[in-house]
Structures are given as C-alpha cells and as structure tokens.
Protein backbone atom coordinates (compact mmCIF):
# COMPACT_ATOMS: atom_id res chain seq x y z
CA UNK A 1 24.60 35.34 -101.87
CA UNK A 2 24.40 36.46 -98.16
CA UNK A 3 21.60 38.55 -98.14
CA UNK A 4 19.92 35.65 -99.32
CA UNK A 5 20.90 33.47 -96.52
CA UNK A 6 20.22 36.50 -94.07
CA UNK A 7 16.85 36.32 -95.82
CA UNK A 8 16.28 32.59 -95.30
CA UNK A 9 17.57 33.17 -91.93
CA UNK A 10 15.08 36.06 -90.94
CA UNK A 11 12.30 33.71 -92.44
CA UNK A 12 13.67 30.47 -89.86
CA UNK A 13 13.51 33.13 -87.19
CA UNK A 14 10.15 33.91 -88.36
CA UNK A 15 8.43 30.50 -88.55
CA UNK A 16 9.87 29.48 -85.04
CA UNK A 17 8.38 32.53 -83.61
CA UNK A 18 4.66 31.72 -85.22
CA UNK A 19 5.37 28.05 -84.11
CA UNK A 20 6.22 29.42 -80.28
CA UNK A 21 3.49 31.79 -80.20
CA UNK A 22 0.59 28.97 -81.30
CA UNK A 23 2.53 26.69 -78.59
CA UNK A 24 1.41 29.31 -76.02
CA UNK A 25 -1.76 29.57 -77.27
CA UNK A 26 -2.52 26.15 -76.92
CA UNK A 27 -0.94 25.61 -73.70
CA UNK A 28 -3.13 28.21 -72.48
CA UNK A 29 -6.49 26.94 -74.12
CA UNK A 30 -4.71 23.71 -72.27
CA UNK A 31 -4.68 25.23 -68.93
CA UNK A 32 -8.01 26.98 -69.50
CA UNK A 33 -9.52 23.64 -69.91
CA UNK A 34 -7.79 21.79 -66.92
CA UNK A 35 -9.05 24.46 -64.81
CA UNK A 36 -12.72 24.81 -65.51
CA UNK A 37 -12.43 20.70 -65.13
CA UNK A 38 -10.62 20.95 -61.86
CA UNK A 39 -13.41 23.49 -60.58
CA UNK A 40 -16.48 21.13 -61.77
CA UNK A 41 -14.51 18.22 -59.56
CA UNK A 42 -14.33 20.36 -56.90
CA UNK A 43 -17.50 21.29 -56.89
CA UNK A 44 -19.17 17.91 -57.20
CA UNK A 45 -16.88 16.98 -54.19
CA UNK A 46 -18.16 19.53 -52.08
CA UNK A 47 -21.75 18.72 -53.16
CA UNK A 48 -21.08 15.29 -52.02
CA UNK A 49 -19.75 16.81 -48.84
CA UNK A 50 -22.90 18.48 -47.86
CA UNK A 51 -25.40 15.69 -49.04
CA UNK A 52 -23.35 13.55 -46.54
CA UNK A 53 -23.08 16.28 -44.06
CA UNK A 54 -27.05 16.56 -44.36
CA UNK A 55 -27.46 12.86 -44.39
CA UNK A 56 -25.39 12.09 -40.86
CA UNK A 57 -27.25 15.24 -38.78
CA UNK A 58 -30.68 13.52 -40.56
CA UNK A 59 -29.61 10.72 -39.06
CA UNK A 60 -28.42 12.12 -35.73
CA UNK A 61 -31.71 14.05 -35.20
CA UNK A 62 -33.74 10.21 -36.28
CA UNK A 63 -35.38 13.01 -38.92
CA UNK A 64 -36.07 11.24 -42.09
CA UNK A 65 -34.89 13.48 -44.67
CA UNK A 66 -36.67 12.88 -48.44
CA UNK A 67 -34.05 9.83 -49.20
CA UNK A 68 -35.75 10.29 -52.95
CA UNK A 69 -33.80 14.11 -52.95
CA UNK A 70 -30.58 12.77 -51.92
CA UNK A 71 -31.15 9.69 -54.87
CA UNK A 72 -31.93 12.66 -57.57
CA UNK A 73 -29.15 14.96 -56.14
CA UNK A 74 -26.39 11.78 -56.32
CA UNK A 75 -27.61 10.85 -60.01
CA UNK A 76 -27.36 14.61 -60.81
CA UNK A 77 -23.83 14.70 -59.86
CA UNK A 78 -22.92 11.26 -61.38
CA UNK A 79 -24.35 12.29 -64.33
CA UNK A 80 -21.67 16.09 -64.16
CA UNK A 81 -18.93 14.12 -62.93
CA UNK A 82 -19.60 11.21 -66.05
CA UNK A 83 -19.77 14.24 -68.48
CA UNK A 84 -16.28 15.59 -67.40
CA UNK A 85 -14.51 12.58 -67.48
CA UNK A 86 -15.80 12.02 -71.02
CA UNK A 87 -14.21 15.36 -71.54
C-alpha cells in the first residue's frame, strides 16, 4: 500500500516537472518573439528618424530631395510596422 502511493507520488512529481519545463519553454519562445518584435519597432523608428533627419537638412539647404523616395521609403515601413502588429 505505500509503495504504491510513493509511486503515485513520484509520478505527481513527475508530471509537474514536464508541466514546468514546457512552461519555460514557452515563456522563452514568448520572450524570443517579443524581442525580435521590439527590434523591428525599433528599427522602423529609427528609419523614421533619419527620413525626417534627411527631410529637415533637405529643407534647410532649399535642396529638393526625390519626395517620391521618401513616399516609397514611408509605405515600406508602414507596410513592416502593419505586418508586426498583425503579429
């Protein structure tokens, strides 16, 4: 009688340590995921950074700088940031 509740014991013990170790799997798929997101954000950010960087010293030299690049460069990065969200 108790080696079979030691057994059903060791097999509780057992389950809960499969259960904890898929936990911390997927908390680290989790944080996997959050972090390529996080580095996609920043880097549209800091693409949005430089076209407006480029745009003000265009402005501040009166050089007209291809407004049709800065269009395709904005929809490019629309288009990234739309796909992550959707994520």
């Amino acid at each position: 009688m108790i080696r079979k509740e030691v057994a059903e014991m060791e097999m509780i013990k057992a389950r809960e340590a499969a259960r904890i170790q898929a936990e911390h799997r997927r908390l680290e798929r989790e944080n996997e995921l959050m972090e390529m997101m996080l580095n996609s954000h920043l880097q549209i950010i800091n693409s949005f950074l430089s076209v407006d960087r480029k745009r003000k010293r265009a402005e501040d030299d009166d050089h007209d700088d291809s407004p049709v690049s800065f269009q395709r460069e904005g929809a490019m990065l629309l288009s990234l940031l739309q796909f992550n969200l959707g994520m």
